[in-house]
PDB file of N, CA and C in Angstrom:
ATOM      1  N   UNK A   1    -125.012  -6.068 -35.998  1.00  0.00           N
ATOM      2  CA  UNK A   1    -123.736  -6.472 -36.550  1.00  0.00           C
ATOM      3  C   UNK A   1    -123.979  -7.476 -37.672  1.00  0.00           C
ATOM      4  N   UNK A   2    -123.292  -7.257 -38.399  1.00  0.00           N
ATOM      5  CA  UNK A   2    -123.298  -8.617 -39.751  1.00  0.00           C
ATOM      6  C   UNK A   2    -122.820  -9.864 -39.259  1.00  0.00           C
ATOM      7  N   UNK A   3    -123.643 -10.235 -40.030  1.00  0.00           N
ATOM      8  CA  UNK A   3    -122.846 -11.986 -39.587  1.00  0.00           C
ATOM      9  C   UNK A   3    -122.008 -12.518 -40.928  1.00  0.00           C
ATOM     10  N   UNK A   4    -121.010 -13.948 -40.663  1.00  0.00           N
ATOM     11  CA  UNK A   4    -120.472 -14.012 -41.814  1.00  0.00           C
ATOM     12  C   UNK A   4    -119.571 -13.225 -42.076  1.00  0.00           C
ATOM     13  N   UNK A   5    -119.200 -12.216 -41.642  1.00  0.00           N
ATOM     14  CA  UNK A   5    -118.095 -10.698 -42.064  1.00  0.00           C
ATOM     15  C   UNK A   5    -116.751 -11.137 -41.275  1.00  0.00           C
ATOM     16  N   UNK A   6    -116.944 -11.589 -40.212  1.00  0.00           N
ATOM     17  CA  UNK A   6    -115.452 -12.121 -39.982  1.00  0.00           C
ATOM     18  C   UNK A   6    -114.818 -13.466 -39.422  1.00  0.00           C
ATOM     19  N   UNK A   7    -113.541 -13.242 -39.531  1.00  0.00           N
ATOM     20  CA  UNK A   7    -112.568 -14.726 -39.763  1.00  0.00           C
ATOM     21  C   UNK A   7    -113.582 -15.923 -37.986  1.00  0.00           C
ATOM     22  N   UNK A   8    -113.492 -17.479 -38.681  1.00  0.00           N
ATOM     23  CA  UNK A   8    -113.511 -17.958 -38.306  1.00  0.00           C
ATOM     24  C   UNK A   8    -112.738 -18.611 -37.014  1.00  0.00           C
ATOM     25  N   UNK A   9    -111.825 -18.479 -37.335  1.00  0.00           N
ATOM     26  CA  UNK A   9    -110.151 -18.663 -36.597  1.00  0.00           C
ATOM     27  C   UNK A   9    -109.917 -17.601 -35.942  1.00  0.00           C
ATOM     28  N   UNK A  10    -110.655 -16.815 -35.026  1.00  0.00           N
ATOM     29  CA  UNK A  10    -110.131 -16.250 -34.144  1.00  0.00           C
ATOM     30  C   UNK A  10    -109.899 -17.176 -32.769  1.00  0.00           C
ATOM     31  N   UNK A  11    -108.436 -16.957 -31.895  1.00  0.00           N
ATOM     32  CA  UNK A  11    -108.053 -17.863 -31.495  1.00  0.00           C
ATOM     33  C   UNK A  11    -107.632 -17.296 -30.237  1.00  0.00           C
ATOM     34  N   UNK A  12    -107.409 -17.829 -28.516  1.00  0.00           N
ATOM     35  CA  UNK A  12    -105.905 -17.037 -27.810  1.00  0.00           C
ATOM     36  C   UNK A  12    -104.709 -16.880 -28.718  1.00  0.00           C
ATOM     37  N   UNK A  13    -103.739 -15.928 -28.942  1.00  0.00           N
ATOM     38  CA  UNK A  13    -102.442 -16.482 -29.466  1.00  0.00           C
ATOM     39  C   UNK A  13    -101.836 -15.420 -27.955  1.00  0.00           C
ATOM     40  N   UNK A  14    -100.660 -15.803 -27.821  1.00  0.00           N
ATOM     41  CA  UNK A  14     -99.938 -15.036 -26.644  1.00  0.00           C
ATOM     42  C   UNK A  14     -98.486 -14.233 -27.802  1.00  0.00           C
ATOM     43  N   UNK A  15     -98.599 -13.227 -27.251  1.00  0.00           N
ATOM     44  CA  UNK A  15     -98.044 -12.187 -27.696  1.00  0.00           C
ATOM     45  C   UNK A  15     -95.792 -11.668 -26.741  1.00  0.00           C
ATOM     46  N   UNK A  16     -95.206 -11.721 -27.149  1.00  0.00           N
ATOM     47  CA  UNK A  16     -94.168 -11.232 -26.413  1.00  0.00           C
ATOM     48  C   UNK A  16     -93.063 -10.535 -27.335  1.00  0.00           C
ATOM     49  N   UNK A  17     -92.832  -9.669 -26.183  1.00  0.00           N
ATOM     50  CA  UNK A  17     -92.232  -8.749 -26.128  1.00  0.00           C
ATOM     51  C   UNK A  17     -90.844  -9.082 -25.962  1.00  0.00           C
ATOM     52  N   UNK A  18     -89.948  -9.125 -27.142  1.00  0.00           N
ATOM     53  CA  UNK A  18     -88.725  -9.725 -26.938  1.00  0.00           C
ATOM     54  C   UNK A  18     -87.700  -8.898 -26.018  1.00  0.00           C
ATOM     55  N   UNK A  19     -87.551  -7.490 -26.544  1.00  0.00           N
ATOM     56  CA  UNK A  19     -86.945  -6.623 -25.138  1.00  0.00           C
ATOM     57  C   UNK A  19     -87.177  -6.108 -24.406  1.00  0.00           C
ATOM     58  N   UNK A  20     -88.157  -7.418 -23.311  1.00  0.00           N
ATOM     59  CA  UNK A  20     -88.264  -7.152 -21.937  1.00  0.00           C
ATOM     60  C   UNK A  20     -88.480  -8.334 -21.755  1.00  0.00           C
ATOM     61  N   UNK A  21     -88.945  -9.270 -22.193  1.00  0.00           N
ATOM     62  CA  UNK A  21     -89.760 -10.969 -22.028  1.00  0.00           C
ATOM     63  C   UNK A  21     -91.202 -10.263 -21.372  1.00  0.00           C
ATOM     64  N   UNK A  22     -92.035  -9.494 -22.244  1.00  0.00           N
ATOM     65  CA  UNK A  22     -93.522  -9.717 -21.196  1.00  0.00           C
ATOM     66  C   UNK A  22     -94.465  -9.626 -22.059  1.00  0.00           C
ATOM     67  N   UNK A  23     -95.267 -11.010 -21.835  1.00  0.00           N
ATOM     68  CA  UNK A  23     -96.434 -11.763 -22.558  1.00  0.00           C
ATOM     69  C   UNK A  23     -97.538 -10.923 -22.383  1.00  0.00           C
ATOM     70  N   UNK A  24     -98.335 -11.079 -23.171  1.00  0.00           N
ATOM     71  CA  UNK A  24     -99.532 -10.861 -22.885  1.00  0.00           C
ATOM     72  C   UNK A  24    -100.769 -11.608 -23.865  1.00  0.00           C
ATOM     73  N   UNK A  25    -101.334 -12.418 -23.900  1.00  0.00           N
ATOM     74  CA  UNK A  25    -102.563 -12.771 -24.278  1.00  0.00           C
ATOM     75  C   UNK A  25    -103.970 -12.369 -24.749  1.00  0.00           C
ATOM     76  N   UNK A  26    -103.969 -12.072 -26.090  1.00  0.00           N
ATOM     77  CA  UNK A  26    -105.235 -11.757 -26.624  1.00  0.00           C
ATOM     78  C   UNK A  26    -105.231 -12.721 -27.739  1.00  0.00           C
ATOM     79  N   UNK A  27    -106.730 -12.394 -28.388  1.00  0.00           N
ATOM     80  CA  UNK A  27    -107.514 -12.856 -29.651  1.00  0.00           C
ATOM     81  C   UNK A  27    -106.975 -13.025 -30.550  1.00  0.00           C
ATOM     82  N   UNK A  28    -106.471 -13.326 -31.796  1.00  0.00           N
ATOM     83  CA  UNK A  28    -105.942 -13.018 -32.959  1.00  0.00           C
ATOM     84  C   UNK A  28    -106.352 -14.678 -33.936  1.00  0.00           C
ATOM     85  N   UNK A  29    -105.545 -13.766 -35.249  1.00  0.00           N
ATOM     86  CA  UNK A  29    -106.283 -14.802 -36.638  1.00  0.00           C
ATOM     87  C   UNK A  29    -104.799 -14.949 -37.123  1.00  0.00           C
ATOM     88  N   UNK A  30    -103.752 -14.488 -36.161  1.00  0.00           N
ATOM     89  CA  UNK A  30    -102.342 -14.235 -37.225  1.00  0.00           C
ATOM     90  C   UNK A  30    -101.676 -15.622 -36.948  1.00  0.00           C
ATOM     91  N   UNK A  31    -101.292 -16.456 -37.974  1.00  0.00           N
ATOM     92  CA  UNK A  31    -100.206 -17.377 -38.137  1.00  0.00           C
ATOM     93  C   UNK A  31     -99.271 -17.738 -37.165  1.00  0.00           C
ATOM     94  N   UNK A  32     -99.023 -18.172 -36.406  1.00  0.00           N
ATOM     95  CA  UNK A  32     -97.482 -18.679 -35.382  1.00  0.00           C
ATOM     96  C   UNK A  32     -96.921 -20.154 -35.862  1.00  0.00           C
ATOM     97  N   UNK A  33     -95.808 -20.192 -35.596  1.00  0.00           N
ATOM     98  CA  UNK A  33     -94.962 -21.608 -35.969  1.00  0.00           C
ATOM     99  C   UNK A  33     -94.274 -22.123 -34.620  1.00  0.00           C
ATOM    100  N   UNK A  34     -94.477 -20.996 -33.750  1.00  0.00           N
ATOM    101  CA  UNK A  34     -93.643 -21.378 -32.417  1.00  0.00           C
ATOM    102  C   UNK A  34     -95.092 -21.483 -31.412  1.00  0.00           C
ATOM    103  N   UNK A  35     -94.928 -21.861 -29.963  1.00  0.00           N
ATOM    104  CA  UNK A  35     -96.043 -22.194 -29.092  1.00  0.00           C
ATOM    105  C   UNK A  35     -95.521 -22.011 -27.718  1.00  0.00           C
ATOM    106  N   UNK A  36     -95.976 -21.815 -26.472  1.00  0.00           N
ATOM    107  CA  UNK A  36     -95.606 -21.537 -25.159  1.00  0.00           C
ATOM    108  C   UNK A  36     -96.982 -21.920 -24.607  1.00  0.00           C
ATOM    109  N   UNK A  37     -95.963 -22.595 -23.261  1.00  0.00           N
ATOM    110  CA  UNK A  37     -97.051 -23.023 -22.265  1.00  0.00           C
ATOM    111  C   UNK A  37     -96.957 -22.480 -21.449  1.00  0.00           C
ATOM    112  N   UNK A  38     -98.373 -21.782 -20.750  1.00  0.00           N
ATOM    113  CA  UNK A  38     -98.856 -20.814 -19.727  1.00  0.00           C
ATOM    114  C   UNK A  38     -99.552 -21.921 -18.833  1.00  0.00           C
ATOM    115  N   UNK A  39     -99.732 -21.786 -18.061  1.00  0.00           N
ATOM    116  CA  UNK A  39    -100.258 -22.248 -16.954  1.00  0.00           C
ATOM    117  C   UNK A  39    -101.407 -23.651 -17.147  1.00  0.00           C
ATOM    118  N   UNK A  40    -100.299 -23.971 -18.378  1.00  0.00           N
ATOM    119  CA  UNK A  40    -100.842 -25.514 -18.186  1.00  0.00           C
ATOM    120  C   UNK A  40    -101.919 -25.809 -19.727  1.00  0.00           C
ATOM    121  N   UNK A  41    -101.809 -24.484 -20.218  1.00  0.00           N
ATOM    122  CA  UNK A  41    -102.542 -24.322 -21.720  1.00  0.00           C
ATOM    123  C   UNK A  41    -101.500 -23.948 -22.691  1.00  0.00           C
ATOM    124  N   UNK A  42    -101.656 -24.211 -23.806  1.00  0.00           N
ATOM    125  CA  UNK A  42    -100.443 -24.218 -24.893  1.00  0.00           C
ATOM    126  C   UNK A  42    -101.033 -23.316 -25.893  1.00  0.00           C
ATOM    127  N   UNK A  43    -100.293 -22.303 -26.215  1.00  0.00           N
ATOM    128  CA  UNK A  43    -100.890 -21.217 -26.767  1.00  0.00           C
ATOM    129  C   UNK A  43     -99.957 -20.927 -28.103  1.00  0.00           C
ATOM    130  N   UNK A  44    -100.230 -20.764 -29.082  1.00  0.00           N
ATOM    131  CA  UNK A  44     -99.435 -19.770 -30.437  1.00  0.00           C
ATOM    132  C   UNK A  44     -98.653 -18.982 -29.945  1.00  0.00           C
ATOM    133  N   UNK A  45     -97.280 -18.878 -30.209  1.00  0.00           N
ATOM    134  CA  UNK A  45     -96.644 -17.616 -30.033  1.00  0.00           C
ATOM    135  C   UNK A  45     -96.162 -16.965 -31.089  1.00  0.00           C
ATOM    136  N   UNK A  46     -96.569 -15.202 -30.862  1.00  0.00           N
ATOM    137  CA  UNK A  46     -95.777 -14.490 -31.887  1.00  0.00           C
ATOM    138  C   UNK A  46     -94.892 -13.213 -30.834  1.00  0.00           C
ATOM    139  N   UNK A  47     -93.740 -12.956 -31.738  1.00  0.00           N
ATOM    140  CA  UNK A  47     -92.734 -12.418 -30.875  1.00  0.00           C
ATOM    141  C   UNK A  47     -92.024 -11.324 -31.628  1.00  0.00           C
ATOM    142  N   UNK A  48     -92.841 -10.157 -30.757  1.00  0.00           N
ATOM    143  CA  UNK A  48     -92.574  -8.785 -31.114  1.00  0.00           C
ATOM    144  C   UNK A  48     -91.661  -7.889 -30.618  1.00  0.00           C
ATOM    145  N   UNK A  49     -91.068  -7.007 -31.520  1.00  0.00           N
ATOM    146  CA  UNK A  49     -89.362  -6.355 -31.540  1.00  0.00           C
ATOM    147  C   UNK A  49     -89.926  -5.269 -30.571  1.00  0.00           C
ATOM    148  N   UNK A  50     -91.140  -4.489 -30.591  1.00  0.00           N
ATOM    149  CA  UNK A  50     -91.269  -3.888 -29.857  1.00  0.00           C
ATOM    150  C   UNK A  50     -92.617  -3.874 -29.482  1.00  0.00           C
ATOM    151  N   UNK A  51     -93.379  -3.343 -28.012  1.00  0.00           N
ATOM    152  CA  UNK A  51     -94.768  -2.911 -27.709  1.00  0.00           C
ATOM    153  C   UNK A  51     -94.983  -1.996 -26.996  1.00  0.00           C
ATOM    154  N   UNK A  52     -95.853  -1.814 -26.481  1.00  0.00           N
ATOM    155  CA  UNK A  52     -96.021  -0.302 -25.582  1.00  0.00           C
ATOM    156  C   UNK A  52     -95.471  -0.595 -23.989  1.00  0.00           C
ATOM    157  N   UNK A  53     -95.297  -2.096 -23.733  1.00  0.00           N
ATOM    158  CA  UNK A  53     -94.250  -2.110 -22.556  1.00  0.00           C
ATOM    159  C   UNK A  53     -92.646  -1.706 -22.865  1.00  0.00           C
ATOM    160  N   UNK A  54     -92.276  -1.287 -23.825  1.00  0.00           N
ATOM    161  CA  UNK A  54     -90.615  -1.533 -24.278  1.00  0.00           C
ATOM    162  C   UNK A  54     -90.618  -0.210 -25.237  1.00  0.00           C
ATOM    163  N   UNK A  55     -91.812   0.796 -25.730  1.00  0.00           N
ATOM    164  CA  UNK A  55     -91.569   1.858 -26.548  1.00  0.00           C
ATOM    165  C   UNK A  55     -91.478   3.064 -25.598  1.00  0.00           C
ATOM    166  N   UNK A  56     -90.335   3.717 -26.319  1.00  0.00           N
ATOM    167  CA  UNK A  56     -90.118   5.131 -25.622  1.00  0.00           C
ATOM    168  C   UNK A  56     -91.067   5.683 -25.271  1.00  0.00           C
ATOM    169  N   UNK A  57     -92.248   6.022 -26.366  1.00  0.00           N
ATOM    170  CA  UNK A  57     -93.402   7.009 -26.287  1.00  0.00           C
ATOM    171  C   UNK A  57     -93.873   6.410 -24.853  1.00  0.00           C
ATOM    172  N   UNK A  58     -94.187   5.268 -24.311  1.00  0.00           N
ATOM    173  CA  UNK A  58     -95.817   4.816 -23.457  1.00  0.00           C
ATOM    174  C   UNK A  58     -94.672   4.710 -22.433  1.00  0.00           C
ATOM    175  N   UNK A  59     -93.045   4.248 -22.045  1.00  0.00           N
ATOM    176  CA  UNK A  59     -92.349   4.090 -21.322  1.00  0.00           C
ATOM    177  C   UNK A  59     -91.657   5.449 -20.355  1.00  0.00           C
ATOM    178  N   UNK A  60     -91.445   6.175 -21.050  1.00  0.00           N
ATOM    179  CA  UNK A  60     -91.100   7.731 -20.872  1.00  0.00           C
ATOM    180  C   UNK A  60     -89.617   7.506 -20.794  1.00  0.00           C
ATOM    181  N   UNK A  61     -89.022   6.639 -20.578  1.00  0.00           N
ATOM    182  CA  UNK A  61     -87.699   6.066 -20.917  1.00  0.00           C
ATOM    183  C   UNK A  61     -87.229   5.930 -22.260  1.00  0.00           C
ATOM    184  N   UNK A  62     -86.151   7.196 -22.340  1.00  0.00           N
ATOM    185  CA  UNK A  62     -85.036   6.963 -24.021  1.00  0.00           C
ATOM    186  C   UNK A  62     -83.816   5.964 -23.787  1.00  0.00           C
ATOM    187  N   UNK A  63     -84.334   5.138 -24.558  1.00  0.00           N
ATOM    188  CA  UNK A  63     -83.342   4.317 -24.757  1.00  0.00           C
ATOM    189  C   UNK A  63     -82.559   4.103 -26.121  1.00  0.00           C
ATOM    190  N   UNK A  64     -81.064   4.375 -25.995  1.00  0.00           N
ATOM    191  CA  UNK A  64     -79.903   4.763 -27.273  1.00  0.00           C
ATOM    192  C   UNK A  64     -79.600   3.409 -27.342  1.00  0.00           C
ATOM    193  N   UNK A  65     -79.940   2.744 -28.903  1.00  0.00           N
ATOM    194  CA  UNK A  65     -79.244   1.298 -29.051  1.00  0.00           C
ATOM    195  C   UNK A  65     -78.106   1.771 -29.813  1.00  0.00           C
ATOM    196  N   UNK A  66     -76.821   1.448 -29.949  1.00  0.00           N
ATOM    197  CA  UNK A  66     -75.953   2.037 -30.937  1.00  0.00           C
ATOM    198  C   UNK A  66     -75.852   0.487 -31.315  1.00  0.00           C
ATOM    199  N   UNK A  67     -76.080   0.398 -33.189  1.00  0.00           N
ATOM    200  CA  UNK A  67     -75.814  -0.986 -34.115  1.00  0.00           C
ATOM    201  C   UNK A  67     -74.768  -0.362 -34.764  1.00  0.00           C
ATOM    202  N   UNK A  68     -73.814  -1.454 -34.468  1.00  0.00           N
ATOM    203  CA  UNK A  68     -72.559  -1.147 -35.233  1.00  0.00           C
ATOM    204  C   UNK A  68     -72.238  -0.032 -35.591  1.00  0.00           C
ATOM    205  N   UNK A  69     -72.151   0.497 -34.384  1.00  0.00           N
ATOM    206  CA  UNK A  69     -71.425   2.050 -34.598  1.00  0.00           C
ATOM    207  C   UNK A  69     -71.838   2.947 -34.976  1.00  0.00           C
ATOM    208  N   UNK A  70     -73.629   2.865 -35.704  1.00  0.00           N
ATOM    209  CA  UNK A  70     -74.210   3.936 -36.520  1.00  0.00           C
ATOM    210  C   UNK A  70     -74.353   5.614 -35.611  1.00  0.00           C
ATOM    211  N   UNK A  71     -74.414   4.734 -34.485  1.00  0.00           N
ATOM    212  CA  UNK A  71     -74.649   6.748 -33.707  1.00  0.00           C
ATOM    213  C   UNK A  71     -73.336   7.311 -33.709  1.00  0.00           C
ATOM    214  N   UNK A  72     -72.173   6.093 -33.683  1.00  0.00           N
ATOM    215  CA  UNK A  72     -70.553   7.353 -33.805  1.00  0.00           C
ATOM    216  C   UNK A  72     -70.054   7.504 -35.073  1.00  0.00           C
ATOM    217  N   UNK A  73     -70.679   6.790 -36.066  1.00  0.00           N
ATOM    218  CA  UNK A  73     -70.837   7.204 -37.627  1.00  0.00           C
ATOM    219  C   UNK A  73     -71.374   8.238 -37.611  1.00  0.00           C
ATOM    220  N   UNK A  74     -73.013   8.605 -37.223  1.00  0.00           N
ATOM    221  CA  UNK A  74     -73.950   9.962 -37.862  1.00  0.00           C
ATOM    222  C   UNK A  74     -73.033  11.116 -36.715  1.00  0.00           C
ATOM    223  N   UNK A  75     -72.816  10.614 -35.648  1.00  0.00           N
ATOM    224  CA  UNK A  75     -71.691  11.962 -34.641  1.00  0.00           C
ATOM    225  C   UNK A  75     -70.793  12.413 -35.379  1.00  0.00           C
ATOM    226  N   UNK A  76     -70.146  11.758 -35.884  1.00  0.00           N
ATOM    227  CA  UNK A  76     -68.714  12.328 -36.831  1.00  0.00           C
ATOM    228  C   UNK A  76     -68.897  13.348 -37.802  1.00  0.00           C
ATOM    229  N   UNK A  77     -70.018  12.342 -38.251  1.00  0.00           N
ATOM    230  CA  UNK A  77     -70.243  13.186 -39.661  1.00  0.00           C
ATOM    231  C   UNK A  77     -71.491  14.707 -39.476  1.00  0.00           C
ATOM    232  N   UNK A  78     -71.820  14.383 -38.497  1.00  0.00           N
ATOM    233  CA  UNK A  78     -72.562  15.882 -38.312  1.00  0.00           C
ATOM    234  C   UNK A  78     -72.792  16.151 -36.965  1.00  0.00           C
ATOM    235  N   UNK A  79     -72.562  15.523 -36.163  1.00  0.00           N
ATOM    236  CA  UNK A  79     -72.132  15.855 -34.790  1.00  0.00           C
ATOM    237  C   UNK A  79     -71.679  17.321 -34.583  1.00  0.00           C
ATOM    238  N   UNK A  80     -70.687  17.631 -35.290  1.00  0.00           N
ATOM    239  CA  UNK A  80     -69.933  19.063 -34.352  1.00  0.00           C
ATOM    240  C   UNK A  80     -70.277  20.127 -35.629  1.00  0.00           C
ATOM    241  N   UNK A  81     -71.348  20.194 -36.533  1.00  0.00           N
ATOM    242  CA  UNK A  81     -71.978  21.261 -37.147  1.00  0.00           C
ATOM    243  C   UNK A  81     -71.981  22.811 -36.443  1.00  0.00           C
ATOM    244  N   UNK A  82     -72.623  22.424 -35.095  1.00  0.00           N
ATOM    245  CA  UNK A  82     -72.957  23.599 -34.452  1.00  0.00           C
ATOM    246  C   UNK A  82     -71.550  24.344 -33.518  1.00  0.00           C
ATOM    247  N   UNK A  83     -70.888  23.737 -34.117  1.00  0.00           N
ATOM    248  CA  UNK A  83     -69.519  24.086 -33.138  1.00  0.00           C
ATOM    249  C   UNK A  83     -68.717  25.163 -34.052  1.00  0.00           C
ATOM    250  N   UNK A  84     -68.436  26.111 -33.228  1.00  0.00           N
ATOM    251  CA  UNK A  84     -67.955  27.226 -34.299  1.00  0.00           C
ATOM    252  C   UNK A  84     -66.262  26.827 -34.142  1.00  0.00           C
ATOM    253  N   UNK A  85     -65.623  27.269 -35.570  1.00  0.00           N
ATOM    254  CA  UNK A  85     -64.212  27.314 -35.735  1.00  0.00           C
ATOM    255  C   UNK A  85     -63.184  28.226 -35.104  1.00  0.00           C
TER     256      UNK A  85
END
């Protein structure tokens, strides 16, 4: 392996999963401004919209968010295509 080739600042940072609350803890070099205390150690936090605890694909669970109405917006407007007259 080369030496010298990578970042100095590899660090714990703790990782979460905002829709579900579940942490998990690895390595990283990425930036945090926020911090959480685990079991008595104070760690970087960065806080992610989604991960493979909370994604459809790895969950097998579909989950429909409707934002402001966009799924009974795109229904209206092409929803009943397949519906004969």
């Amino acid at each position: 392996m080369k030496k010298e080739i990578h970042p100095k600042n590899y660090r714990p940072v703790v990782f979460k999963d905002i829709s579900n609350d579940e942490i998990f803890i690895s390595r990283s070099t990425i930036n945090a401004k926020e911090t959480i205390e685990i079991d008595g150690v104070t760690y970087p936090l960065v806080k992610l919209e989604i991960t493979s605890s909370s994604h459809p694909f790895y969950t097998g669970k579909q989950k429909l968010v409707d934002t402001a109405g966009r799924v009974d917006k795109f229904m209206s407007r092409y929803g009943n295509r397949n519906k004969k007259k």
